[in-house]
Protein backbone atom coordinates (compact mmCIF):
# COMPACT_ATOMS: atom_id res chain seq x y z
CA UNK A 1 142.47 72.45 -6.14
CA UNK A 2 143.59 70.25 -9.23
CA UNK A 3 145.58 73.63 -10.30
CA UNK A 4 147.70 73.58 -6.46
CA UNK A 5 148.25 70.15 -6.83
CA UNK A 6 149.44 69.92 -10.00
CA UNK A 7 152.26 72.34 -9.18
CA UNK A 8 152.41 70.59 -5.65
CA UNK A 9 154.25 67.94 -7.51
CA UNK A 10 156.67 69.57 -9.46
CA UNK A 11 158.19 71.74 -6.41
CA UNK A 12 157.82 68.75 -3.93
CA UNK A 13 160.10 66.71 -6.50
CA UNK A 14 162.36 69.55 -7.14
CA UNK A 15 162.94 69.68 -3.25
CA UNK A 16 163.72 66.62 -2.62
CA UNK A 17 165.95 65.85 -5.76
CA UNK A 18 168.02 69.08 -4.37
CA UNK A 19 168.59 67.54 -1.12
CA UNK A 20 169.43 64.31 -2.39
CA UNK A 21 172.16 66.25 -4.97
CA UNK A 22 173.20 68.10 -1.92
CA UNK A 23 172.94 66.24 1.54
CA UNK A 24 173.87 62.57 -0.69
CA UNK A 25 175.93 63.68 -3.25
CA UNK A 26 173.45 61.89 -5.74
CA UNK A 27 174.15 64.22 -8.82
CA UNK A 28 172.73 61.67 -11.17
CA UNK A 29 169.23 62.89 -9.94
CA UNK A 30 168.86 65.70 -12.42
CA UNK A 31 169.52 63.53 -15.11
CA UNK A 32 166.82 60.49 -14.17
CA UNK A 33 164.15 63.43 -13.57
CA UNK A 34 164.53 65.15 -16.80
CA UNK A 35 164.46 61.85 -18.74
CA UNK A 36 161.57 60.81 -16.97
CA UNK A 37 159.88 63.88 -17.15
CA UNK A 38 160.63 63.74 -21.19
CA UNK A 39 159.66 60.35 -21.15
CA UNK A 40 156.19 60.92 -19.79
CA UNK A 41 155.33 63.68 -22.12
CA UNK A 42 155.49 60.98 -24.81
CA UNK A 43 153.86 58.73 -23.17
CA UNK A 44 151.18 60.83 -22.69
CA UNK A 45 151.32 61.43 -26.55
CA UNK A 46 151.32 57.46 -26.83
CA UNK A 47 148.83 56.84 -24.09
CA UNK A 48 146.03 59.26 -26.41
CA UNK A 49 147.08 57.61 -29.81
CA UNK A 50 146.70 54.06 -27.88
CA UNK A 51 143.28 55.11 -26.81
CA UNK A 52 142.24 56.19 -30.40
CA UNK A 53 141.41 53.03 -31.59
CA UNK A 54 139.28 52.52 -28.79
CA UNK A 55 137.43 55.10 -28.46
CA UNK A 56 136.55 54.98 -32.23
CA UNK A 57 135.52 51.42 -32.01
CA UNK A 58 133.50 51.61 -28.88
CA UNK A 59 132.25 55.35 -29.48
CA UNK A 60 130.96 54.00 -32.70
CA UNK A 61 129.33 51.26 -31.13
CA UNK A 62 127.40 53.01 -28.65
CA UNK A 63 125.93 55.84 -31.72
CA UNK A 64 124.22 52.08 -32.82
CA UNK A 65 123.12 51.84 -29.17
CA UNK A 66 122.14 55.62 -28.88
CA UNK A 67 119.88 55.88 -32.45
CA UNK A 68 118.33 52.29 -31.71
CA UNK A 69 117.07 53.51 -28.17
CA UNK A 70 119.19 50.95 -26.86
CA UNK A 71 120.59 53.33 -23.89
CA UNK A 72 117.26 54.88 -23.23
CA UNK A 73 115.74 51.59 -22.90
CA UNK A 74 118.85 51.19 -20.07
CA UNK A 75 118.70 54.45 -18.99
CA UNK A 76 114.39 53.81 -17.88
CA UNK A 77 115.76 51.31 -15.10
CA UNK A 78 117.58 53.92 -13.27
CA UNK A 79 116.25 57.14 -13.93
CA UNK A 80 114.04 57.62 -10.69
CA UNK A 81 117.77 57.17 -9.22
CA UNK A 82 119.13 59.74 -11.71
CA UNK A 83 116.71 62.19 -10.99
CA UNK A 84 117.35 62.39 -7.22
CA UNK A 85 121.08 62.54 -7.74
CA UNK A 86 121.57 64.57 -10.83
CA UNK A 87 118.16 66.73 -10.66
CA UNK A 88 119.49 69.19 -12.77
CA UNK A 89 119.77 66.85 -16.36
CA UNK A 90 116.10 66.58 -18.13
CA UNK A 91 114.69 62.81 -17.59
CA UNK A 92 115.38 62.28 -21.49
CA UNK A 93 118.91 63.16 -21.44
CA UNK A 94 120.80 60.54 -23.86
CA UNK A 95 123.76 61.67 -20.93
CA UNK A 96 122.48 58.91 -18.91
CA UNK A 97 122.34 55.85 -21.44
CA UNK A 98 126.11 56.46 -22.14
CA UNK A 99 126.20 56.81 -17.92
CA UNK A 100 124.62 52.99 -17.37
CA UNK A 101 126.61 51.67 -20.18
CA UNK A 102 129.91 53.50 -18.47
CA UNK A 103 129.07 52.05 -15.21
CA UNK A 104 128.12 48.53 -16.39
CA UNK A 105 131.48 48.22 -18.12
CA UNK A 106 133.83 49.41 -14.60
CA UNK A 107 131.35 47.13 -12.84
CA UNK A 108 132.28 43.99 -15.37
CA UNK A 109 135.56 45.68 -15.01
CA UNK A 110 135.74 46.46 -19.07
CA UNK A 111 138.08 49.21 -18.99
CA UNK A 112 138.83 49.81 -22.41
CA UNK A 113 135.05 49.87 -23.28
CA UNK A 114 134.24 52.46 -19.76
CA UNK A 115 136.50 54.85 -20.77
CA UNK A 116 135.71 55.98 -24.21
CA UNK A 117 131.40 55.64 -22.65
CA UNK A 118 132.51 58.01 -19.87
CA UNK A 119 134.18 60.57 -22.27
CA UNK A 120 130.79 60.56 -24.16
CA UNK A 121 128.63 60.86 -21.17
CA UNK A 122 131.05 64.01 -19.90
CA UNK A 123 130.17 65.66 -23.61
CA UNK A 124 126.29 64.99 -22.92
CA UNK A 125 126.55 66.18 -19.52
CA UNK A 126 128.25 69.40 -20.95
CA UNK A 127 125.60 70.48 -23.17
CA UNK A 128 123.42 70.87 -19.71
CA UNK A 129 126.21 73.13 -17.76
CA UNK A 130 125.20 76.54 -17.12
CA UNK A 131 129.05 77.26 -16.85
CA UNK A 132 131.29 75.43 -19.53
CA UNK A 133 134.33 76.19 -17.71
CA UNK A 134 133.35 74.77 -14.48
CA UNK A 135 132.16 71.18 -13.36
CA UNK A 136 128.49 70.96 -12.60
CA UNK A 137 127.03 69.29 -10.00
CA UNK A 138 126.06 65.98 -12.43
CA UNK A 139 129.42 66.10 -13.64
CA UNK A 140 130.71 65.83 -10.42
CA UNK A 141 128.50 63.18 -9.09
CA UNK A 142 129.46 61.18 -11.97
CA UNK A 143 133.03 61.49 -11.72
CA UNK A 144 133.24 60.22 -8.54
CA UNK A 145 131.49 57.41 -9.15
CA UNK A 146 133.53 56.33 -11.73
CA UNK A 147 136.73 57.63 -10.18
CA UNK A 148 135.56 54.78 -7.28
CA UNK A 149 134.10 52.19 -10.33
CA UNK A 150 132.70 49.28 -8.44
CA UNK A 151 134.70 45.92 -10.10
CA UNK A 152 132.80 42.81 -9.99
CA UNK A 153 134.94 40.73 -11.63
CA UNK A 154 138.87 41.94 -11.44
CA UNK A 155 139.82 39.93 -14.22
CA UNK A 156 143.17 41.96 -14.91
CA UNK A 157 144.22 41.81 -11.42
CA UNK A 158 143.24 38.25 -11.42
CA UNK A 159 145.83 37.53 -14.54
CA UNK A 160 148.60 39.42 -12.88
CA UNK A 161 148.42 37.17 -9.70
CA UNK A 162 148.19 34.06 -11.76
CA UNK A 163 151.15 35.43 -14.48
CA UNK A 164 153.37 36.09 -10.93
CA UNK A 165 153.03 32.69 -9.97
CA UNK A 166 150.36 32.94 -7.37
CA UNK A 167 148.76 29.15 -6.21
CA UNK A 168 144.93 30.95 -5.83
CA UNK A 169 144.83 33.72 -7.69
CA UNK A 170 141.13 34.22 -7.18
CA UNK A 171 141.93 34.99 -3.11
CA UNK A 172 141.16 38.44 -3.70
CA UNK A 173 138.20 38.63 -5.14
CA UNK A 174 135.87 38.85 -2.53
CA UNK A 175 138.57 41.14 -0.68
CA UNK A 176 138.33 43.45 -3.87
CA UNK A 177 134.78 43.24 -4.10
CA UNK A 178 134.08 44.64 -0.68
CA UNK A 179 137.17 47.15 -0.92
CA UNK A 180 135.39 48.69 -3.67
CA UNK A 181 131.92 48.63 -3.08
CA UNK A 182 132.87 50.86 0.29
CA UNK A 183 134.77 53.17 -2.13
CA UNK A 184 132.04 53.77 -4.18
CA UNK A 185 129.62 54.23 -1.16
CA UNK A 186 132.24 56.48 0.32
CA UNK A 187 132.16 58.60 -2.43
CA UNK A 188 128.31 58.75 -3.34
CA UNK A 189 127.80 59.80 0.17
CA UNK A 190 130.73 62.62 -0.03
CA UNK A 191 129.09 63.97 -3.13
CA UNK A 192 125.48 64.13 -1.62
CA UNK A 193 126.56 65.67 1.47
CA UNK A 194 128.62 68.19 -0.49
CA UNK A 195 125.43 68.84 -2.79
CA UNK A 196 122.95 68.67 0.18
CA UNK A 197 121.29 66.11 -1.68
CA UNK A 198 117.90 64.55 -0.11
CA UNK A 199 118.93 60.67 -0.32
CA UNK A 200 117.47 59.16 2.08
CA UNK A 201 114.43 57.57 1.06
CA UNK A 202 113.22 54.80 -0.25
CA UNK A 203 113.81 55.16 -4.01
CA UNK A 204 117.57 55.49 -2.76
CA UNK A 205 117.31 52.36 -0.83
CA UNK A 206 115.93 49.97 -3.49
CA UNK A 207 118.64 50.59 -4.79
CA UNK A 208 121.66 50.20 -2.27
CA UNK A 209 119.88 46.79 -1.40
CA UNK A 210 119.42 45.65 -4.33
CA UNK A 211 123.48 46.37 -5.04
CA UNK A 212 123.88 44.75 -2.03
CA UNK A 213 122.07 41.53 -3.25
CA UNK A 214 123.89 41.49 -6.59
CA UNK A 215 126.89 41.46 -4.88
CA UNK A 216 125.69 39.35 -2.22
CA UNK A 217 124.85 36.41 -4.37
CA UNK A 218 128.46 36.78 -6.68
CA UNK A 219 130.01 36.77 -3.58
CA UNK A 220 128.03 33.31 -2.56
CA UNK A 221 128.31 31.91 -5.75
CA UNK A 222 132.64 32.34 -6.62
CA UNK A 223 133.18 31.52 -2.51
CA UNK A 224 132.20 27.77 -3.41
CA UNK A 225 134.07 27.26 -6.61
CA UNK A 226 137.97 26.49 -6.67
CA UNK A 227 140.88 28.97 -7.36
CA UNK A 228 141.00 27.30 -11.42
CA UNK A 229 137.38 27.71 -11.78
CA UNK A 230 137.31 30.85 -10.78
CA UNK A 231 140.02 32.39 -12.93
CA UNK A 232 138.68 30.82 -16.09
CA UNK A 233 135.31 31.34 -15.38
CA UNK A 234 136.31 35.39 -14.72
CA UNK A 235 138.48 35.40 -17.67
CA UNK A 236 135.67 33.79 -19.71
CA UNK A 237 132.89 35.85 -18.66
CA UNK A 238 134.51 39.32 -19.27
CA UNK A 239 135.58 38.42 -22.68
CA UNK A 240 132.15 37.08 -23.18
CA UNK A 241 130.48 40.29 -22.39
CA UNK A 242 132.79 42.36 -24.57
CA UNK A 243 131.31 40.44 -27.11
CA UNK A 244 127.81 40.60 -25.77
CA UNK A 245 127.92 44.33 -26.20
CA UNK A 246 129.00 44.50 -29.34
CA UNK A 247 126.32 41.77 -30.61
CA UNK A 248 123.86 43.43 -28.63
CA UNK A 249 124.04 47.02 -29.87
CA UNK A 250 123.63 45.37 -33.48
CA UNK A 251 121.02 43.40 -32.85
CA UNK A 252 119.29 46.36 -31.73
CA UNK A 253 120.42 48.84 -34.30
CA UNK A 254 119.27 46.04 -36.98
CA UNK A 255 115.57 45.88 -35.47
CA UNK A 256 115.23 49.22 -35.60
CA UNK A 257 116.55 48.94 -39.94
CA UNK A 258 119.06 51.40 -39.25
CA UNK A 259 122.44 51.53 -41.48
CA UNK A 260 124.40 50.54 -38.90
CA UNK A 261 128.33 50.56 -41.09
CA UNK A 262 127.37 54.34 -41.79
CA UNK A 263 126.31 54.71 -38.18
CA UNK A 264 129.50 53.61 -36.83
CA UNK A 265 131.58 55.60 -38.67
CA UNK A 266 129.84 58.84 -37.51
CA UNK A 267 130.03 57.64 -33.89
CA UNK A 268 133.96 56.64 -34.55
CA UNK A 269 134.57 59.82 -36.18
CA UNK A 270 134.30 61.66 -32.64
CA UNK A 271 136.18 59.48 -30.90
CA UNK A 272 138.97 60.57 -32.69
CA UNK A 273 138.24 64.23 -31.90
CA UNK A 274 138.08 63.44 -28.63
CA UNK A 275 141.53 61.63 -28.43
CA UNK A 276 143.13 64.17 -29.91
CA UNK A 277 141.27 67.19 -27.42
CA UNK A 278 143.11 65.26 -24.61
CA UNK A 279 146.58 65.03 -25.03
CA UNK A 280 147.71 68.47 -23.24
CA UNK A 281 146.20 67.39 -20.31
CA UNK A 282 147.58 64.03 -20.05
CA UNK A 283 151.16 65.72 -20.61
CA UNK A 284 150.63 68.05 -17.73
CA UNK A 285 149.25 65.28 -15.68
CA UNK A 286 151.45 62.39 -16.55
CA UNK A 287 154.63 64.42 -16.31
CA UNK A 288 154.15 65.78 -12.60
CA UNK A 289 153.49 62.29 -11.39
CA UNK A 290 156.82 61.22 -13.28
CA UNK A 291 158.50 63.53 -11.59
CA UNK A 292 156.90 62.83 -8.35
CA UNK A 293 158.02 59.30 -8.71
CA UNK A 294 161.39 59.10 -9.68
CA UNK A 295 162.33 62.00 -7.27
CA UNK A 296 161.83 59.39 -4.11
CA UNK A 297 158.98 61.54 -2.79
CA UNK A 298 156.46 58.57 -2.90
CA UNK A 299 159.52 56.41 -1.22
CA UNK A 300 160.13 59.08 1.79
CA UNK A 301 155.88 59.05 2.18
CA UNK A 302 155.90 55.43 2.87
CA UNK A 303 159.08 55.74 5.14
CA UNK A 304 157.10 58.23 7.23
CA UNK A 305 154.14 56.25 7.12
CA UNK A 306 155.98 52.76 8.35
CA UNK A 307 157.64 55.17 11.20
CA UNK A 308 154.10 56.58 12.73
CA UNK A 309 152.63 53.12 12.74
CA UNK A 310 155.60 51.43 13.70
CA UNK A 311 155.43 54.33 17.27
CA UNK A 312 151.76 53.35 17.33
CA UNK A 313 152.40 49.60 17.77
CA UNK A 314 150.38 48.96 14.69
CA UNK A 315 150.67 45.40 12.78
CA UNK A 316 153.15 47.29 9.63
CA UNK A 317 152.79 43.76 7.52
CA UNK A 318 151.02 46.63 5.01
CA UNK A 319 153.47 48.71 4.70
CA UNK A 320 155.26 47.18 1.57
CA UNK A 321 151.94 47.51 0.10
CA UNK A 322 151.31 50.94 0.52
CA UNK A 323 153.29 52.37 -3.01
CA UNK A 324 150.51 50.85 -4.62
CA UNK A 325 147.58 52.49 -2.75
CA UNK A 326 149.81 56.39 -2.82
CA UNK A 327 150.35 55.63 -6.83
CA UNK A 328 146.97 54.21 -7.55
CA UNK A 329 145.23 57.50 -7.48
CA UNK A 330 148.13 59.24 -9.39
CA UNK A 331 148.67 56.89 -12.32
CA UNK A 332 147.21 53.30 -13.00
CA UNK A 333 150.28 52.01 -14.96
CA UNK A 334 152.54 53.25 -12.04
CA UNK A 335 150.40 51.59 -9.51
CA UNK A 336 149.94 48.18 -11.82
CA UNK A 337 153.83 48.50 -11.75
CA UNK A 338 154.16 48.30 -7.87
CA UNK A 339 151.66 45.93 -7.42
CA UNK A 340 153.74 43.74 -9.65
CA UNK A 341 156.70 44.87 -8.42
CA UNK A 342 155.40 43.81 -4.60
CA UNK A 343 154.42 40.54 -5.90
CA UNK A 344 158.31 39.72 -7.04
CA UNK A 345 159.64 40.75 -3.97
CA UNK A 346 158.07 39.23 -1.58
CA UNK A 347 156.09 36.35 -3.39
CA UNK A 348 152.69 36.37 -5.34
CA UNK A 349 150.55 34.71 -2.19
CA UNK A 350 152.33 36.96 -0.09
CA UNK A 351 150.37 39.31 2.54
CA UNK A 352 152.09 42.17 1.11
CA UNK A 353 151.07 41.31 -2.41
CA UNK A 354 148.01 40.29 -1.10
CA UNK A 355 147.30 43.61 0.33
CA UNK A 356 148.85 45.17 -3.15
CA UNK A 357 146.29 43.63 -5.11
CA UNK A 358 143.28 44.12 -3.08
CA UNK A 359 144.29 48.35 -3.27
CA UNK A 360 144.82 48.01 -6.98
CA UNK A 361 141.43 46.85 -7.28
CA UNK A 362 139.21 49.23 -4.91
CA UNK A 363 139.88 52.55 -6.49
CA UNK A 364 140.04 53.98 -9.58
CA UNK A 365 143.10 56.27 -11.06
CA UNK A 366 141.59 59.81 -9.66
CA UNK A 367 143.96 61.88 -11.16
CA UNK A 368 144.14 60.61 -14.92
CA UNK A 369 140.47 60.20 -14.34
CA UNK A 370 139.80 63.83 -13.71
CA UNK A 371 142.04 64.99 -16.28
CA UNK A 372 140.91 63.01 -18.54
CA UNK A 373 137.07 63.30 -18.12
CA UNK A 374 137.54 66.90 -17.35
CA UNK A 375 139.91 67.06 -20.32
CA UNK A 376 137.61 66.56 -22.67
CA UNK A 377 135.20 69.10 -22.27
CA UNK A 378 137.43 71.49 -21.26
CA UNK A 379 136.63 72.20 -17.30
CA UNK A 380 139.02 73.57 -15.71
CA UNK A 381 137.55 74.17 -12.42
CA UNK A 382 136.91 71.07 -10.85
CA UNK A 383 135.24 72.36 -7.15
CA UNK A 384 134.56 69.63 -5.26
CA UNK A 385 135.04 66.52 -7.78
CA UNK A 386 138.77 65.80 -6.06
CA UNK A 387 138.45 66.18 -2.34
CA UNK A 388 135.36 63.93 -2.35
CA UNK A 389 136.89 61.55 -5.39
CA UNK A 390 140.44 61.09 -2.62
CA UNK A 391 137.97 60.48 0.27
CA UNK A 392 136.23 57.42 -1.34
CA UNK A 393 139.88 56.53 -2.74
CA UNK A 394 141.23 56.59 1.15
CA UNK A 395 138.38 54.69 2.06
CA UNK A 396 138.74 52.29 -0.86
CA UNK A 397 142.35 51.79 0.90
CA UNK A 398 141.69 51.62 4.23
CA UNK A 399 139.23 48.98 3.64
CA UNK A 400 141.39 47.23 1.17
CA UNK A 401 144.05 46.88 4.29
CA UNK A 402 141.51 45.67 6.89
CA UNK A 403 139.81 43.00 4.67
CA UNK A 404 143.22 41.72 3.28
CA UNK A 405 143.92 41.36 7.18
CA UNK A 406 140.43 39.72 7.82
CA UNK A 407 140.79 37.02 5.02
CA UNK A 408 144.15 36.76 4.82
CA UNK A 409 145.55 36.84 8.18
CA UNK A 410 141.63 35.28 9.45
């Protein structure tokens, strides 16, 4: 699937740059493509020496969490869920310490310190595939789940608004909330159906109440306090947890006397590995959706899109917004772009930006996701980790749309 894609995009944006040299006499075309499609392949090269640093830092952090029993400890709470959704890892599995600490950090919305936790879980998950070339079942579940991270607090997004001008940043943040917790849902539910897993019971539903409740009671709590409060408070708390981590994991690794500078180091000393194992596929990846971009094929998408609804006497108040939610699953930087770029066109407390940010924030980036998870440990065949990873992103979307309407429009 990934592999059809992949060259999807190159012959799509070869397409239409020829009828745009030929039909519009836009000749310049070949030139903007090429230096984009250079331009992305060091990128790519810049993204993976970017991400170095942090995966050293936070891969050496978690080998203190790991060897003080830290992760197992956090692993305990949720392995009666792990073993109904991933029955194929071993209950002692260190994959699924590195998996709470991956999905506490998207949920805080820590994405510096997810990333380099989800590389390590995919490299624990590994060493329990049957078939190293192909994606296993726990692989997949996990992918998904983090290709369709639920964000609690949006700081980023939050910033941007604020940075653009915006008089209540914090508008979205319920919006986003929701958007992404049906995203998530979305795509645990694909994943189970496609795995013929037996969830419905009531280990599974302590669970999805009690995520309702903790996201019940945020949702209470930030509704009462003012746009300023909430922005600093969202600000404060993410940083604060950063922090937290990091104190945390010493803390433990100092109870339990290990050397913890000498610990580090052989944690950081893989992260480095691991940045460097990555870099062909975020070429191949990051260079199809430059292409894809710059050749107006994401332009003429949203044209056709803003025609259909427009002949179904749809509200089209969205449409502006919707080069965000085709570029979020391609490329976060692309998509952070358009949300920003919505926001100076037509206003920061705009709908359209509204709408804008509340996409940006209910999905994850799907394809640099996959390629980068899958990157790693070298799978190349993905089977059903993408079709049910762009159904909870569509969903993620199409809820994003309607609850921008419902709080935005009332």
């Amino acid at each position: 699937m990934l592999n059809i894609i992949w060259s999807a995009f190159f012959i799509l944006s070869f397409g239409t740059a020829l009828v745009q040299s030929l039909y519009f006499g836009n000749m310049q075309i070949w030139t903007e493509l090429v230096n984009q499609l250079f331009s992305a392949a060091t990128g790519a090269f810049q993204l993976a020496l970017n991400l170095t640093g942090m995966l050293c830092l936070w891969l050496g952090l978690l080998k203190i969490a790991e060897q003080s029993g830290l992760t197992n400890l956090l692993a305990k709470a949720l392995r009666p869920l792990f073993k109904i959704i991933m029955p194929e890892i071993p209950a002692n599995s260190p994959a699924f310490g590195s998996i709470v600490m991956n999905m506490a950090a998207n949920i805080l919305g820590l994405d510096n310190a997810a990333t380099p936790m989800g590389l390590k879980a995919m490299e624990q998950l590994q060493e329990h595939n049957p078939h190293k070339d192909s994606a296993s079942n726990a692989q997949i579940m996990f992918i998904v789940i983090n290709a369709s991270a639920i964000t609690v607090l949006p700081i980023s997004i939050l910033m941007y608004r604020h940075l653009q001008g915006s008089t209540n940043p914090c508008a979205v943040f319920i919006p986003i909330l929701l958007a992404t917790s049906c995203s998530t849902l979305a795509g645990f539910f694909a994943v189970a159906f496609a795995q013929k897993l037996h969830i419905f019971n009531r280990v599974i539903l302590a669970y999805l109440l009690g995520l309702i409740a903790f996201i019940g009671g945020i949702c209470l709590y930030f509704y009462h306090l003012d746009a300023a409060t909430k922005l600093e408070l969202s600000e404060t708390i993410g940083n604060a947890l950063i922090m937290g981590f990091i104190v945390l994991f010493l803390l433990a690794g100092a109870w339990k006397r290990l050397n913890l500078y000498e610990t580090f180091i052989t944690g950081a000393k893989e992260g480095f590995g691991i940045a460097v194992q990555i870099i062909p596929y975020l070429v191949a990846m990051l260079a199809a959706i430059a292409v894809l971009r710059y050749s107006g094929v994401l332009n003429g998408i949203v044209w056709c899109f803003e025609q259909m609804f427009t002949w179904l006497g749809v509200n089209t108040d969205f449409i502006p917004a919707l080069p965000t939610a085709l570029m979020k699953p391609l490329s976060g930087n692309g998509a952070r772009g358009m949300m920003i770029e919505t926001m100076q066109t037509y206003g920061a407390d705009s709908f359209p930006a509204f709408v804008s940010a509340t996409i940006q924030g209910s999905t994850e980036t799907t394809f640099y996701v996959i390629a980068l998870y899958f990157g790693a440990v070298k799978i190349a065949k993905t089977r059903s980790a993408l079709p049910c990873a762009l159904f909870a992103d569509l969903v993620g979307i199409i809820a994003a749309i309607l609850f921008a309407y419902m709080f935005y429009e009332g």
